[in-house]
C-alpha atoms as a PDB file:
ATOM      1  CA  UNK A   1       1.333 -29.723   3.813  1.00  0.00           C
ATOM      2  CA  UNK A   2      -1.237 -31.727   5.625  1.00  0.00           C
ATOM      3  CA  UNK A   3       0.828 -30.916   8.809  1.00  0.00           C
ATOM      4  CA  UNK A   4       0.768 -27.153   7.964  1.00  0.00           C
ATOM      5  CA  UNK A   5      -2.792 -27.615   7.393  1.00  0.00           C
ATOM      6  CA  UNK A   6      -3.763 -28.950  10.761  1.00  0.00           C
ATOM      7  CA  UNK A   7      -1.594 -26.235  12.610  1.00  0.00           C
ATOM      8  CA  UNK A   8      -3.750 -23.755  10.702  1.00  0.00           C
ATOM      9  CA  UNK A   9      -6.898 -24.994  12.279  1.00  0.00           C
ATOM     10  CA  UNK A  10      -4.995 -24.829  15.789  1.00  0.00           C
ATOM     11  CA  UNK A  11      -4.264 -21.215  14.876  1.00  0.00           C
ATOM     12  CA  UNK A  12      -8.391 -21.441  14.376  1.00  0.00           C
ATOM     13  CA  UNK A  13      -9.157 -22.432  17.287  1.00  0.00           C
ATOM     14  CA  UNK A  14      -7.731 -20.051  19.246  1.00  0.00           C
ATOM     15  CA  UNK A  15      -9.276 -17.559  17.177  1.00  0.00           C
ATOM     16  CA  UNK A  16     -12.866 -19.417  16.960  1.00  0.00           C
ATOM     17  CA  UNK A  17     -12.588 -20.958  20.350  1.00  0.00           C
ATOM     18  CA  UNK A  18     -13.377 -24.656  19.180  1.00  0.00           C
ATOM     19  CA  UNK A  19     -12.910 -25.857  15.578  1.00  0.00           C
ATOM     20  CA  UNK A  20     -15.895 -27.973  16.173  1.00  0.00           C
ATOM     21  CA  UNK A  21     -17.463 -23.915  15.664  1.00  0.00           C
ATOM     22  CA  UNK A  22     -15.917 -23.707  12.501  1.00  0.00           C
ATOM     23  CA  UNK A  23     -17.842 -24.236   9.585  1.00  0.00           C
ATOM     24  CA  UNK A  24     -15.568 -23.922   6.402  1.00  0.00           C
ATOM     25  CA  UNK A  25     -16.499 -22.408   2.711  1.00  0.00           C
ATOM     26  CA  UNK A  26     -13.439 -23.527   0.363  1.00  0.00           C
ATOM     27  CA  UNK A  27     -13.364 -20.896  -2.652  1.00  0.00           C
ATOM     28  CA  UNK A  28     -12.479 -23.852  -5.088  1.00  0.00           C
ATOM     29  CA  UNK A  29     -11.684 -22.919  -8.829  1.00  0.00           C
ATOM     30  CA  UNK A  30     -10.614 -25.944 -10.013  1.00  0.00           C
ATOM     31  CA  UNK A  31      -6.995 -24.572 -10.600  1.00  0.00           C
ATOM     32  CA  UNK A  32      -4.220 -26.894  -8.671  1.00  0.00           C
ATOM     33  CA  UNK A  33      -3.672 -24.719  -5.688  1.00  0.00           C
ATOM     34  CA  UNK A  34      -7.341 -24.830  -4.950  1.00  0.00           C
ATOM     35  CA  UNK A  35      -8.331 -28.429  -5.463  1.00  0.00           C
ATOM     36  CA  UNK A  36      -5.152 -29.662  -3.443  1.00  0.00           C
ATOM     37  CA  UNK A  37      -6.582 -26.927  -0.730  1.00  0.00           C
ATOM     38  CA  UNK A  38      -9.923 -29.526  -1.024  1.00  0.00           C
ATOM     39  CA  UNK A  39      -8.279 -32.414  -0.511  1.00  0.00           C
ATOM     40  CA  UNK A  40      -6.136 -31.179   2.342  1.00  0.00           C
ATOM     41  CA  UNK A  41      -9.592 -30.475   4.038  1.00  0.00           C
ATOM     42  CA  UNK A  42     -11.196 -33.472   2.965  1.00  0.00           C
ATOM     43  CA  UNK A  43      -8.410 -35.623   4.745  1.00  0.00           C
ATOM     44  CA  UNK A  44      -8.005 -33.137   8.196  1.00  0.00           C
ATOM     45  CA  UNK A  45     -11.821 -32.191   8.677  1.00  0.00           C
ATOM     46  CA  UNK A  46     -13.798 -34.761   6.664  1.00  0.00           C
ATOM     47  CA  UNK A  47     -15.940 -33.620   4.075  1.00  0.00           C
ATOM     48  CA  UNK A  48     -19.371 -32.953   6.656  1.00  0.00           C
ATOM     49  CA  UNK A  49     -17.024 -30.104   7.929  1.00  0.00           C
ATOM     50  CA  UNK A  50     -16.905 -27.893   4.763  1.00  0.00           C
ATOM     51  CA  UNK A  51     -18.554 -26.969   1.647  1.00  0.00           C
ATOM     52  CA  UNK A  52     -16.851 -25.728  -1.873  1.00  0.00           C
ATOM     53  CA  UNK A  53     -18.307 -22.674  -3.455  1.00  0.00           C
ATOM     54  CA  UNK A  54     -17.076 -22.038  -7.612  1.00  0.00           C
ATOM     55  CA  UNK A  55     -17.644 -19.017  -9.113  1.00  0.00           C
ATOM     56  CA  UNK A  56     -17.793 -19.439 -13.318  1.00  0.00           C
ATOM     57  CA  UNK A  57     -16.781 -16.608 -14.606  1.00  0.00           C
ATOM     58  CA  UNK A  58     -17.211 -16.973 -17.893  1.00  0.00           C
ATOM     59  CA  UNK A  59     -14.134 -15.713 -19.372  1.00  0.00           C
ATOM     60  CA  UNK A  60     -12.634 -18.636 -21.149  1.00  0.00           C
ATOM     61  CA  UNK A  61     -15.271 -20.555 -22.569  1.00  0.00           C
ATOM     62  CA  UNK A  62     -15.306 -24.257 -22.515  1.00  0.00           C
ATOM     63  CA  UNK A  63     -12.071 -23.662 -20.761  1.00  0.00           C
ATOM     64  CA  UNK A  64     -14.601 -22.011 -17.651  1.00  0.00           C
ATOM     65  CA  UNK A  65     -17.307 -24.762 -18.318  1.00  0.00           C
ATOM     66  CA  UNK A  66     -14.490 -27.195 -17.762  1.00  0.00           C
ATOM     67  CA  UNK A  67     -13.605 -26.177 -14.810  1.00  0.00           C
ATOM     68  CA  UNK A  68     -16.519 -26.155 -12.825  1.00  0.00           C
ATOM     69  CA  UNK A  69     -17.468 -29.300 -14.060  1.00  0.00           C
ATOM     70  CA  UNK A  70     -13.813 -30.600 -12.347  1.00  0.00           C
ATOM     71  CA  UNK A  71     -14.877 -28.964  -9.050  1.00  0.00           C
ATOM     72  CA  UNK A  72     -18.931 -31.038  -9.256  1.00  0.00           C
ATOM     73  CA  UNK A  73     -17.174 -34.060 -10.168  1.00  0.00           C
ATOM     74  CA  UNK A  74     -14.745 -33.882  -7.102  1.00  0.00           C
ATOM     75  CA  UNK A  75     -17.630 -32.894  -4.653  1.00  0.00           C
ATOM     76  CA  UNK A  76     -19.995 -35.671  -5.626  1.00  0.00           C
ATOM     77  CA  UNK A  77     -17.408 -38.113  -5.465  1.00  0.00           C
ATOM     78  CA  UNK A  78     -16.292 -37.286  -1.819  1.00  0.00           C
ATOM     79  CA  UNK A  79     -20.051 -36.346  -0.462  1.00  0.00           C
ATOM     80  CA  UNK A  80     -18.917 -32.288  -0.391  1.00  0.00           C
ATOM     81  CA  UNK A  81     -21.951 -29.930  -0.684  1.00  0.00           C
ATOM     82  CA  UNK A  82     -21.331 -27.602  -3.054  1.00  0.00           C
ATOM     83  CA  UNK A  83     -22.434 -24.153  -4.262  1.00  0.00           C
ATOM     84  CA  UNK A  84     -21.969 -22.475  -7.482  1.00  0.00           C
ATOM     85  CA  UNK A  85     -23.210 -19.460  -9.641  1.00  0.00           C
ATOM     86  CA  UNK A  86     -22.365 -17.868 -13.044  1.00  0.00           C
ATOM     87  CA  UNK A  87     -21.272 -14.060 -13.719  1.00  0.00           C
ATOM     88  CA  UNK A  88     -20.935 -11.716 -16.393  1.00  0.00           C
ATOM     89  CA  UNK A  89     -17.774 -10.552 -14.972  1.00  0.00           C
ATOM     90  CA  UNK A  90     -17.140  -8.254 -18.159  1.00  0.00           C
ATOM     91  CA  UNK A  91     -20.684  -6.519 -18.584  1.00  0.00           C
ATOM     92  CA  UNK A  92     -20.110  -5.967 -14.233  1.00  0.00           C
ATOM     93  CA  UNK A  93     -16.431  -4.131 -15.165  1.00  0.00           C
ATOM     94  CA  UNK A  94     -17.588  -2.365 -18.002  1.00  0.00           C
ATOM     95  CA  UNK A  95     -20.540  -0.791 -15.546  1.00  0.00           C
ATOM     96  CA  UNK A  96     -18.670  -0.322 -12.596  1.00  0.00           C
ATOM     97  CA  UNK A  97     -15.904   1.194 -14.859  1.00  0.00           C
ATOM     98  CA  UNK A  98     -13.065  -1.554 -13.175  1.00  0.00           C
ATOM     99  CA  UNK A  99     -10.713  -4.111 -14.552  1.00  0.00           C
ATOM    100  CA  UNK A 100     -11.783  -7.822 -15.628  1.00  0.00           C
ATOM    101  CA  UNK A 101      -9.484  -9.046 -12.132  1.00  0.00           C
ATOM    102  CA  UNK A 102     -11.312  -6.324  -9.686  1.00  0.00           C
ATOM    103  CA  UNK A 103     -14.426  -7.239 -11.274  1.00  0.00           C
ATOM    104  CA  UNK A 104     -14.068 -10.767 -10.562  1.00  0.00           C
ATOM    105  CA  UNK A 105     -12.643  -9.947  -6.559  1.00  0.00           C
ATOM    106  CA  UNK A 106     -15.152  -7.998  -5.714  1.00  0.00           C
ATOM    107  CA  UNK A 107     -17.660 -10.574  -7.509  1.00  0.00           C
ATOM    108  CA  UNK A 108     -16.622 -13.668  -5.869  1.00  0.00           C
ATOM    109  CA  UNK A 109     -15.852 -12.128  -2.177  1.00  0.00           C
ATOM    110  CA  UNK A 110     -19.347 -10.161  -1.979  1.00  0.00           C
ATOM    111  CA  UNK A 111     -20.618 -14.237  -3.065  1.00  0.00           C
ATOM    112  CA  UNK A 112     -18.542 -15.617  -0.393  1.00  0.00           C
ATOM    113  CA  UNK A 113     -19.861 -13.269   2.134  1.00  0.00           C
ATOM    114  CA  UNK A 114     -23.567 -14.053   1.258  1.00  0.00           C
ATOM    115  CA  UNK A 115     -23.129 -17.717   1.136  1.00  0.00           C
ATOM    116  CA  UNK A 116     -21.641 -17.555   4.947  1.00  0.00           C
ATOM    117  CA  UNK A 117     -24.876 -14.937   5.688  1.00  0.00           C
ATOM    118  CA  UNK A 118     -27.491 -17.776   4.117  1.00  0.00           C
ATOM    119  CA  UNK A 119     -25.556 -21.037   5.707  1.00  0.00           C
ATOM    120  CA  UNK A 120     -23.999 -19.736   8.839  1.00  0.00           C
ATOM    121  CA  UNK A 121     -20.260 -20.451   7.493  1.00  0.00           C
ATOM    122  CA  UNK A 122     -17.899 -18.270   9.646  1.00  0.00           C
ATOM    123  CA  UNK A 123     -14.662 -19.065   7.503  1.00  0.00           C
ATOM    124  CA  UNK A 124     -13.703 -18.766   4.018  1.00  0.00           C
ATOM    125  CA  UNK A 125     -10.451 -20.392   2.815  1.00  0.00           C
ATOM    126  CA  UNK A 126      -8.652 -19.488  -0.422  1.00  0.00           C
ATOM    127  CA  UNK A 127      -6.084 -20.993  -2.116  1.00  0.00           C
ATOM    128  CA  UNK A 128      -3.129 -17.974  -2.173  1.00  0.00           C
ATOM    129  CA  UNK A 129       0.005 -19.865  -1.687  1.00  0.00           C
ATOM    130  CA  UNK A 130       3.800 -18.472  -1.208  1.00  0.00           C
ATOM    131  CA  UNK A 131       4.652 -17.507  -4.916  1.00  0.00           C
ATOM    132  CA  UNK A 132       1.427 -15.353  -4.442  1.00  0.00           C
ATOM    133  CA  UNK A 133       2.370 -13.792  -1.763  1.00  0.00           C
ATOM    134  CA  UNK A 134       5.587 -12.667  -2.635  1.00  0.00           C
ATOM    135  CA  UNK A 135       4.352 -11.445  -5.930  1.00  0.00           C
ATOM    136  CA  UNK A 136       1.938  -9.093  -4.232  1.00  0.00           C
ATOM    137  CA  UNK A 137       5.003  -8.527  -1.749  1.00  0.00           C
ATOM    138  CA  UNK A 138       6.659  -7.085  -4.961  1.00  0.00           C
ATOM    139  CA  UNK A 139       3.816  -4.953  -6.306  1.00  0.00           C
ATOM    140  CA  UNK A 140       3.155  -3.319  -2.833  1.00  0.00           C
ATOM    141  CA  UNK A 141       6.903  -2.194  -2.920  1.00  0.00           C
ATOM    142  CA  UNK A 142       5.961  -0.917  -6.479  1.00  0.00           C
ATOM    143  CA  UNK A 143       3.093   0.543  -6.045  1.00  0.00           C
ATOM    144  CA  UNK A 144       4.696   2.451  -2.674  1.00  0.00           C
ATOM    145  CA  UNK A 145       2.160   1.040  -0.188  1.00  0.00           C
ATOM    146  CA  UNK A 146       5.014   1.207   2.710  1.00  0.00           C
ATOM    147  CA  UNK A 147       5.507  -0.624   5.442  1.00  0.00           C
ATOM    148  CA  UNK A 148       2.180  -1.907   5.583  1.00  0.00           C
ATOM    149  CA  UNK A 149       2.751  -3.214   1.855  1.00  0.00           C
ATOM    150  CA  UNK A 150       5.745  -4.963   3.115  1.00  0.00           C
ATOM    151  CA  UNK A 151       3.941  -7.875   5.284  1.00  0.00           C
ATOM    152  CA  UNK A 152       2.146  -9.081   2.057  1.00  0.00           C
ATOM    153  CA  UNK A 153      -0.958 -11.194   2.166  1.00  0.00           C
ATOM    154  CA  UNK A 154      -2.204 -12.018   5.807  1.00  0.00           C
ATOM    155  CA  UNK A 155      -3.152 -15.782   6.935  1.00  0.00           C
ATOM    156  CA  UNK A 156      -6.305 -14.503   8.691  1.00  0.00           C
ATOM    157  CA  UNK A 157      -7.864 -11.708   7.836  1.00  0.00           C
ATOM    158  CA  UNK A 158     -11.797 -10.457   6.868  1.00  0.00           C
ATOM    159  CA  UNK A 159     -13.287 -10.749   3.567  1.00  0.00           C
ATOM    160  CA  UNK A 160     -12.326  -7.690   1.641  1.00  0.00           C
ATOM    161  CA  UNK A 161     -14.721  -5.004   1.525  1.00  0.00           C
ATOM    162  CA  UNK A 162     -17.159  -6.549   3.684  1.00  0.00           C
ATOM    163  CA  UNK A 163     -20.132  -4.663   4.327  1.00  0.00           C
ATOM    164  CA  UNK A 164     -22.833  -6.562   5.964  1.00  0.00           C
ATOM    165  CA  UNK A 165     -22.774  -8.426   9.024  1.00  0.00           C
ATOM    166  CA  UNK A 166     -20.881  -5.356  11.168  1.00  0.00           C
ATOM    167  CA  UNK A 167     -17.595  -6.433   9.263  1.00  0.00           C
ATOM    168  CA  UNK A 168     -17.029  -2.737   7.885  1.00  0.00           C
ATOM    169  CA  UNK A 169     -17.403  -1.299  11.108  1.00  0.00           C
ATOM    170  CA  UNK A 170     -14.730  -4.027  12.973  1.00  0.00           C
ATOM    171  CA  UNK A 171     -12.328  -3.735  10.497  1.00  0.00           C
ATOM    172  CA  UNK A 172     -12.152  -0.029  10.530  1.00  0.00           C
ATOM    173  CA  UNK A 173     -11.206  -0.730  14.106  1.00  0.00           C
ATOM    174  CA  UNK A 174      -8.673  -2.663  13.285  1.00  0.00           C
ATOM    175  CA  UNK A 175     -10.157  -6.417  14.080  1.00  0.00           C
ATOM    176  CA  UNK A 176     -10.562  -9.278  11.941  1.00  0.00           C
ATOM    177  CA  UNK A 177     -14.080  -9.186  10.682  1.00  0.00           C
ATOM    178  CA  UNK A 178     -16.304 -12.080  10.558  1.00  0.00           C
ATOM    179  CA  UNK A 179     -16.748 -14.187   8.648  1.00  0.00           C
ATOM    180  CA  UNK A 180     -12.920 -14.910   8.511  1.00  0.00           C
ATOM    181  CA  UNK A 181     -10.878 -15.156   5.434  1.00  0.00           C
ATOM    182  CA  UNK A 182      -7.636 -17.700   5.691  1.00  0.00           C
ATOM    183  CA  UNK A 183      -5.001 -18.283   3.272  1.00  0.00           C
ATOM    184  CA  UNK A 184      -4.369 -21.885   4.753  1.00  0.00           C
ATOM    185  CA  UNK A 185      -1.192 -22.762   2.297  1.00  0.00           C
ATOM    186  CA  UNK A 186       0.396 -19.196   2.038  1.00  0.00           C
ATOM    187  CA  UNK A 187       3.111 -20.764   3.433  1.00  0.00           C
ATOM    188  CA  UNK A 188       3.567 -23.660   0.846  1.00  0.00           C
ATOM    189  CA  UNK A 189       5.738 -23.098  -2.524  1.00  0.00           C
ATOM    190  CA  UNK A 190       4.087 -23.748  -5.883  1.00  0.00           C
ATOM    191  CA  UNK A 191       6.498 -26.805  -5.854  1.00  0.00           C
ATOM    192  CA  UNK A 192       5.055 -28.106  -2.694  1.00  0.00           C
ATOM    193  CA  UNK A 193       1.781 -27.871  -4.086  1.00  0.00           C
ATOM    194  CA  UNK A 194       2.582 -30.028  -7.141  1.00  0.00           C
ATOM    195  CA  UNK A 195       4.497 -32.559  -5.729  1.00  0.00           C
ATOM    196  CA  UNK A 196       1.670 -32.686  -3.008  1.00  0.00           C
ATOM    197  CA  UNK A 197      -1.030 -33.091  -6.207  1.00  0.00           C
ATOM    198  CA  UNK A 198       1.437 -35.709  -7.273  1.00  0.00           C
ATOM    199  CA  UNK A 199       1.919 -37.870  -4.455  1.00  0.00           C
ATOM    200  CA  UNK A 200      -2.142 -37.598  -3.770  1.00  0.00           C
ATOM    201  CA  UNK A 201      -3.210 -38.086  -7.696  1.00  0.00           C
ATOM    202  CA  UNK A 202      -5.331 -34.840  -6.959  1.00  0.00           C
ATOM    203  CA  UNK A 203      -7.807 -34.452 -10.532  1.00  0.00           C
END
């Protein structure tokens, strides 16, 4: 994985032009596939290189609580700045007439996107990993997206919805928007990803 990792951020570089451009936001949740995404990042770009951003959603209680309090501990114990902030992700659904899940996407990215416009970030990583990927492969064909449904989740992309920033404007011309969005382990399996938190006694 770490290999994977660092051929990623070549991948970046061509993109960026120099990775010493890149300044990393890690969408962190405290779930596995996340906080072995931190730790891959911690040992390629060294924690000066990247910050973790947690969004508490407040959907499951002490459960949420516990969560973000995984992700602080983490951060202050390898010297990672980190931001965080609190929703009311069902009171936001309920007046935007959405679902609980597009609540929280369109909650977290339009956070994301501010955090990079405040701190000069110019890529956001998530955690979406290869049994992601080919669920959403399988609801495109579902939902009859078409071809376009059939490539799944991209490794580099924009943030969705972007609207500040000119990112509407590039991606309706078909470019990849800054501030860019990469799926660094898309690639790796869920069982990857444990035996990785395994090996590396990731909390």
């Amino acid at each position: 994985m770490q290999k994977l990792l660092s051929l990623k951020i070549e991948e970046l570089r061509r993109l960026i032009g120099n990775t010493r451009s890149a300044s990393f936001l890690l969408a962190v949740s405290g779930g596995m596939d996340s906080m072995c995404m931190a730790d891959l990042f911690l040992n390629e770009v060294g924690a000066e290189s990247f910050a973790v951003a947690h969004c508490n959603f407040h959907l499951r209680g002490e459960e949420s609580d516990g969560d973000e309090a995984l992700v602080k501990a983490w951060a202050d114990a390898n010297g990672v700045r980190m931001h965080r902030v609190d929703f009311d992700t069902a009171t936001y659904a309920g007046e935007h007439g959405v679902s609980i899940e597009m609540a929280a996407r369109d909650l977290r990215y339009g956070w994301f996107e501010q955090l990079c416009d405040e701190f000069g970030y110019n890529v956001v990583a998530v955690a979406h990993n290869a049994n992601d990927n080919a669920e959403t492969l399988i609801l495109n064909l579902l939902r009859g997206t078409g071809l376009r449904g059939l490539s799944g989740m991209s490794m580099i992309s924009g943030i969705p919805n972007a609207g500040t920033s000119g990112c509407a404007d590039r991606q309706s011309q078909g470019m990849v928007a800054k501030p860019y969005l990469i799926r660094p382990i898309l690639e790796c399996t869920r069982k990857m990803i444990e035996g990785y938190a395994f090996v590396h006694k990731v909390p």
